[in-house]
N, C-alpha and C. Protein backbone atom coordinates (compact mmCIF):
# COMPACT_ATOMS: atom_id res chain seq x y z
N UNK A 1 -16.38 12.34 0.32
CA UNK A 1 -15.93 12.78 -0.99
C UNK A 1 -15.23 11.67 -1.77
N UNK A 2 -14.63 10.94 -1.16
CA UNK A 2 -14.00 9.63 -1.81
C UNK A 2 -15.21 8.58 -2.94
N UNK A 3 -16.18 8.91 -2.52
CA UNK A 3 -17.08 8.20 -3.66
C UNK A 3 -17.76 9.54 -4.99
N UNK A 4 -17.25 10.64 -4.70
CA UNK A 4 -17.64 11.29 -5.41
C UNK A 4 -17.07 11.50 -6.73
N UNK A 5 -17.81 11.94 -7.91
CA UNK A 5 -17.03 12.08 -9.39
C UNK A 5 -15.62 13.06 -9.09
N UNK A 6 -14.55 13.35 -9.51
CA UNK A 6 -13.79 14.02 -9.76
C UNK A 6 -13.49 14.65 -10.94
N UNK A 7 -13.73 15.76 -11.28
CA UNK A 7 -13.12 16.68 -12.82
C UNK A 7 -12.08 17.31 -12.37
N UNK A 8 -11.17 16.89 -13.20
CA UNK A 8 -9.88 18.06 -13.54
C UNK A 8 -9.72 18.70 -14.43
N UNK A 9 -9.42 20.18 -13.90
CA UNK A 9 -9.07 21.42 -14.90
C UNK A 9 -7.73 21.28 -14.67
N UNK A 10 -6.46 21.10 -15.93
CA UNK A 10 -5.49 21.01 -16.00
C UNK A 10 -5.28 22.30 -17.03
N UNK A 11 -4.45 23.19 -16.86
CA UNK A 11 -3.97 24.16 -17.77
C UNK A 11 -2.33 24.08 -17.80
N UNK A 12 -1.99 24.18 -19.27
CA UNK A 12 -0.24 23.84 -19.62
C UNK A 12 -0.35 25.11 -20.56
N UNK A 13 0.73 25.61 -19.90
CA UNK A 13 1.14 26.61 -21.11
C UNK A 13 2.46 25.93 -21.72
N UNK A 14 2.69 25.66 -23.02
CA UNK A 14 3.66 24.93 -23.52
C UNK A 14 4.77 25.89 -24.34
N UNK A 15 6.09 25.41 -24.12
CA UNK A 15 6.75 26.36 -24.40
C UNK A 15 6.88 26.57 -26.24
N UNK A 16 7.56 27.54 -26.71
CA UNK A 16 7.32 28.07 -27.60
C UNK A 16 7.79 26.89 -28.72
N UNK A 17 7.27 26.74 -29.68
CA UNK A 17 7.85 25.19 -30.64
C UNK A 17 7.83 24.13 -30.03
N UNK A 18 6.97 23.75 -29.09
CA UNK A 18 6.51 22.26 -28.83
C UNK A 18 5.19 22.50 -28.94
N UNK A 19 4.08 22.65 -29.30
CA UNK A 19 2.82 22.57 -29.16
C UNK A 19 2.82 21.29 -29.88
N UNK A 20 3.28 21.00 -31.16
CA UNK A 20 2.90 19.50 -31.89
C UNK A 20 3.60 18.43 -31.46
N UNK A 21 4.69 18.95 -30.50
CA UNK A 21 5.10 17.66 -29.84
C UNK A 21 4.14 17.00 -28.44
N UNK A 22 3.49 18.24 -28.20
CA UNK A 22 2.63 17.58 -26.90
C UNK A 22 1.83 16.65 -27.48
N UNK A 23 1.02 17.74 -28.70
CA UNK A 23 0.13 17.43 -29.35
C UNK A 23 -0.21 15.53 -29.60
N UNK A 24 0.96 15.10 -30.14
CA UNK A 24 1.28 14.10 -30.84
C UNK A 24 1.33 13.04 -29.48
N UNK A 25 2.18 13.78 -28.35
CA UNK A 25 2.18 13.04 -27.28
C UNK A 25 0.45 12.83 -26.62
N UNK A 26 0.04 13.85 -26.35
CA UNK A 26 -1.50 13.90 -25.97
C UNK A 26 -2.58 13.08 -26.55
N UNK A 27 -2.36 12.65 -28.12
CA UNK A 27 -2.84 11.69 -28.63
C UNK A 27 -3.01 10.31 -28.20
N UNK A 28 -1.66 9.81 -27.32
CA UNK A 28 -1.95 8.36 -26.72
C UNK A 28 -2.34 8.54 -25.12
N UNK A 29 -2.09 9.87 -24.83
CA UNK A 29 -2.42 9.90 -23.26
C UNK A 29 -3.85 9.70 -23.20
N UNK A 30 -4.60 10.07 -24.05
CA UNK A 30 -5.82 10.30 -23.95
C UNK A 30 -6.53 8.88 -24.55
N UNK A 31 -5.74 8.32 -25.51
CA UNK A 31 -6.27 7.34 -25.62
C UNK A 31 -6.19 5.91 -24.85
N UNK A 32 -4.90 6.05 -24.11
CA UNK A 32 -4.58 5.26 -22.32
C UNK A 32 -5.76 5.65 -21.68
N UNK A 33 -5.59 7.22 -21.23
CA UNK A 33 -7.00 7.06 -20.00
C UNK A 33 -8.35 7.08 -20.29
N UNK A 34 -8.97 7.22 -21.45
CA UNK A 34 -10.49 6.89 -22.00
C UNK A 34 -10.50 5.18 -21.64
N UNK A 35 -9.34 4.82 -21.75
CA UNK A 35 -9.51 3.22 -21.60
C UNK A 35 -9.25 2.97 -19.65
N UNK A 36 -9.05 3.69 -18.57
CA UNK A 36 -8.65 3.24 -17.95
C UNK A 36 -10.59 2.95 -16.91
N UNK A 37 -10.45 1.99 -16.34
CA UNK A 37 -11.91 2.05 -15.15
C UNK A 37 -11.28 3.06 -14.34
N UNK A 38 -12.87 3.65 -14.66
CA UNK A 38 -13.48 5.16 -13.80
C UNK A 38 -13.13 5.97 -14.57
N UNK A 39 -12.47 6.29 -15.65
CA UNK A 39 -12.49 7.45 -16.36
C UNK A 39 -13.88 7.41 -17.29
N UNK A 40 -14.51 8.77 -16.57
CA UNK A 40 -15.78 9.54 -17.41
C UNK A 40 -15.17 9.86 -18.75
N UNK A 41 -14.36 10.52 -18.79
CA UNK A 41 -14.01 11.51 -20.04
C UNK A 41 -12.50 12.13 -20.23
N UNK A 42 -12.27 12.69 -20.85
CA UNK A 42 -11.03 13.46 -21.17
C UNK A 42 -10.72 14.31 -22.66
N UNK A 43 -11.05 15.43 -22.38
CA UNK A 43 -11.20 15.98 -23.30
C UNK A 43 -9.88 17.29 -23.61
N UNK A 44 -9.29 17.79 -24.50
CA UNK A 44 -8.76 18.53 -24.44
C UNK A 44 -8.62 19.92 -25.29
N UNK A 45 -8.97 20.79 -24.78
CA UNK A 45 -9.07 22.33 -25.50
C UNK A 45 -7.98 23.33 -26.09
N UNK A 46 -7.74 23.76 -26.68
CA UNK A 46 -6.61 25.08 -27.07
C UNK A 46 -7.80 26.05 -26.65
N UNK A 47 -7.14 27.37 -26.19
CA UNK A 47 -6.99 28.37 -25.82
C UNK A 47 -7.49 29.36 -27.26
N UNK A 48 -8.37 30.84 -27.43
CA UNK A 48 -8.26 30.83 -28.64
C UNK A 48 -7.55 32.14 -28.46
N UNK A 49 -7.01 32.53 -27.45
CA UNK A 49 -6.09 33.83 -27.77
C UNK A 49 -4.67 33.12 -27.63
N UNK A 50 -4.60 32.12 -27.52
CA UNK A 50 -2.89 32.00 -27.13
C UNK A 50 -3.28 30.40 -27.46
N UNK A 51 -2.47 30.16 -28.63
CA UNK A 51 -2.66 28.58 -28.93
C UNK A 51 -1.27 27.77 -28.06
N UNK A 52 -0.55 28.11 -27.44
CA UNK A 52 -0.01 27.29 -26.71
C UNK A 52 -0.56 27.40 -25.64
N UNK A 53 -1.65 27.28 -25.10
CA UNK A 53 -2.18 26.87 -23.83
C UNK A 53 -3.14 26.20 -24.09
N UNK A 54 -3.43 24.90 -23.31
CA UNK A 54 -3.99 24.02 -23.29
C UNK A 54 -4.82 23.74 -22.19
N UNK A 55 -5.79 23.42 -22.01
CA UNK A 55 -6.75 22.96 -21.14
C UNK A 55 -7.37 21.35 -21.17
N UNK A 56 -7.20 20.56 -20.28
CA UNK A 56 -7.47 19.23 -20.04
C UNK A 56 -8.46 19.11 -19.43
N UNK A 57 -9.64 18.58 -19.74
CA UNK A 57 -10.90 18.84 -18.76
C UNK A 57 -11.31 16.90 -18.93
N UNK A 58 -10.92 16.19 -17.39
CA UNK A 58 -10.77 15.20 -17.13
C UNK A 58 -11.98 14.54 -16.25
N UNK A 59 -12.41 13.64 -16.31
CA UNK A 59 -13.62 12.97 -15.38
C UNK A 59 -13.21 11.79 -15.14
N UNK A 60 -13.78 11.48 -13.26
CA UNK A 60 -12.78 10.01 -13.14
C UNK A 60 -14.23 9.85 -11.95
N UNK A 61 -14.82 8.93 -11.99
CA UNK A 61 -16.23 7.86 -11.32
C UNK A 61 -15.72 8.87 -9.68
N UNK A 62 -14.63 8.04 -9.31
CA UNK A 62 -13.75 8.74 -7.77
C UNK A 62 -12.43 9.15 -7.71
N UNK A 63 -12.63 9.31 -6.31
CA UNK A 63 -10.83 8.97 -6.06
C UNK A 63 -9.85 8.27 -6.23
N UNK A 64 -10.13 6.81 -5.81
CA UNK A 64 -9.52 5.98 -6.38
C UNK A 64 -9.51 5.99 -7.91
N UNK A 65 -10.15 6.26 -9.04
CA UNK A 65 -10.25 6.09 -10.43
C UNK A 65 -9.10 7.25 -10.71
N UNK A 66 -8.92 8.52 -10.13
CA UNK A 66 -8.05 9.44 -10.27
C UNK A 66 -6.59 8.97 -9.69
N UNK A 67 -6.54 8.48 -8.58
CA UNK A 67 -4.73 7.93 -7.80
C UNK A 67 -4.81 6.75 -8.57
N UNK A 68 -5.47 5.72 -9.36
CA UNK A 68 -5.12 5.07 -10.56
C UNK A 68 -4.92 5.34 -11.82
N UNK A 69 -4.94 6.40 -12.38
CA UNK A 69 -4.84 7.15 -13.54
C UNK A 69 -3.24 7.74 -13.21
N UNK A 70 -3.07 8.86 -11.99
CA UNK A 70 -1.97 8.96 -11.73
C UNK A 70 -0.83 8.35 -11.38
N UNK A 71 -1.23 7.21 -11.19
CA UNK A 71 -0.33 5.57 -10.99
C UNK A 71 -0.22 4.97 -12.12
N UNK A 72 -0.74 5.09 -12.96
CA UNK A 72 -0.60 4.55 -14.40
C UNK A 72 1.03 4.44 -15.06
N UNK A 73 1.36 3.86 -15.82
CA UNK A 73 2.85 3.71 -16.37
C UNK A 73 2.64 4.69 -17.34
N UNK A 74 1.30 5.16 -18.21
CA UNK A 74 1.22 6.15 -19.45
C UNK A 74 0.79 7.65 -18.79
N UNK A 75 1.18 7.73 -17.46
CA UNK A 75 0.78 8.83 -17.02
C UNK A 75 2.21 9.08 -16.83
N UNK A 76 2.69 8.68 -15.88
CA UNK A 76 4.53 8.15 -15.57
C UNK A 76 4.91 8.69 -16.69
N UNK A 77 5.03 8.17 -17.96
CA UNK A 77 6.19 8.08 -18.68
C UNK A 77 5.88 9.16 -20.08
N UNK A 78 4.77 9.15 -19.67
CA UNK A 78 4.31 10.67 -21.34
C UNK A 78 4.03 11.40 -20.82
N UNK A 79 3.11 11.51 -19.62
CA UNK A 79 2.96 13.33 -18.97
C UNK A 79 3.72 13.57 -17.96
N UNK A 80 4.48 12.76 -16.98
CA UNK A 80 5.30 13.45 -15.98
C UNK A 80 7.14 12.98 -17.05
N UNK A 81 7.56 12.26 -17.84
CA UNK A 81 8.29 12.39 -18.24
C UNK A 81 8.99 13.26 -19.18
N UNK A 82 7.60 13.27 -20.29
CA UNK A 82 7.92 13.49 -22.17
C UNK A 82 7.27 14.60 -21.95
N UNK A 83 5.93 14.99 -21.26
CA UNK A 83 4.94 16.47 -21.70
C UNK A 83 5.46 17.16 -20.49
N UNK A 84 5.65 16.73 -19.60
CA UNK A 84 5.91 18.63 -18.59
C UNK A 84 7.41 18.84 -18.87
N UNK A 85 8.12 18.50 -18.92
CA UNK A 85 9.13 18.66 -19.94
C UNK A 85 9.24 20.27 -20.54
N UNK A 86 8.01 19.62 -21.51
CA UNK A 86 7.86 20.98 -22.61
C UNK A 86 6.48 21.74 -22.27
N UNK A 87 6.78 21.99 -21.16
CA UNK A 87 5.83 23.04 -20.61
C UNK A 87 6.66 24.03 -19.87
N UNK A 88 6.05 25.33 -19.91
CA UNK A 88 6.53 26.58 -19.70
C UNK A 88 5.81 26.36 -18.17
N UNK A 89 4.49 26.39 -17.92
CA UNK A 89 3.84 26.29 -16.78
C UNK A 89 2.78 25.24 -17.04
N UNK A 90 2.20 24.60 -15.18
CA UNK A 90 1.00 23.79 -15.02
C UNK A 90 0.23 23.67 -14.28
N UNK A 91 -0.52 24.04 -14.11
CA UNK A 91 -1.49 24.62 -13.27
C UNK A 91 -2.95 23.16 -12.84
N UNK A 92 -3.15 22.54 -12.00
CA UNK A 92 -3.83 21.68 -12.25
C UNK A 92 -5.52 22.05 -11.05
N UNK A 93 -6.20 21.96 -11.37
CA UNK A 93 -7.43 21.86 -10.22
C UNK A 93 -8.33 21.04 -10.25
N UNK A 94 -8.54 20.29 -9.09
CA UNK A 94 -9.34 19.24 -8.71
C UNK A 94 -11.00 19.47 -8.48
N UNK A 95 -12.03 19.38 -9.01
CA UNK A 95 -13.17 20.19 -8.55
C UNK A 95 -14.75 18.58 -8.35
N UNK A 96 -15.34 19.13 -7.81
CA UNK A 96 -16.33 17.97 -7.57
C UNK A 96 -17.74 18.62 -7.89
N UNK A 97 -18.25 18.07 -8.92
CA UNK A 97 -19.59 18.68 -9.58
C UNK A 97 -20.35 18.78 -8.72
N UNK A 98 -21.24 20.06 -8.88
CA UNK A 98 -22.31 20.35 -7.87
C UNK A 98 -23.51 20.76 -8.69
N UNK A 99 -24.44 19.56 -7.99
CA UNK A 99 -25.96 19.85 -8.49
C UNK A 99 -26.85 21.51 -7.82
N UNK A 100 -27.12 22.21 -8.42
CA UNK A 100 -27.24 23.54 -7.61
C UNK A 100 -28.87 23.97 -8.44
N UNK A 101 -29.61 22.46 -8.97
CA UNK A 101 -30.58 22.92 -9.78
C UNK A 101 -31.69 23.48 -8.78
């Protein structure tokens, strides 16, 4: 599994009057890890019954591309410092695509 793609489903429910502070924060997180090697993608969703919940739907080549993303100084210091912070809850899941054609 160590050479395999990794997607993360990340769900934040953010507490009440920070959504544009994540928001604003989420803007450079995303533009750090689109730039980091092995990140596929990173995309991020609102919720359409409850706009403070958020969904992060993340792609990283492997493992290693993921424990380097989470080693990152812009992972460190805007999502485990500045964004869970202002989260109510976080829910994260690790999943590995399956060809099932």
């Amino acid at each position: 599994m160590k050479n395999e793609a990794i997607h993360v489903f990340a769900t934040w429910q953010i507490k009440d009057g920070q959504l544009q502070n994540v928001l604003n924060l989420l803007t450079e997180v995303r533009k750090q890890s689109i730039a980091e090697e092995g990140n596929l993608f990173y995309d991020v969703h609102q919720s359409h019954t409850d706009a403070n919940t958020l969904i992060l739907f993340e792609g990283y080549a492997d493992k290693n591309a993921l424990d380097a993303h989470r080693s990152s100084t812009h992972f460190k210091t805007l999502v485990v410092e500045q964004i869970v912070p202002l989260l109510q809850a976080r829910e994260v899941v690790l999943t590995t695509p399956l060809n099932i054609d």
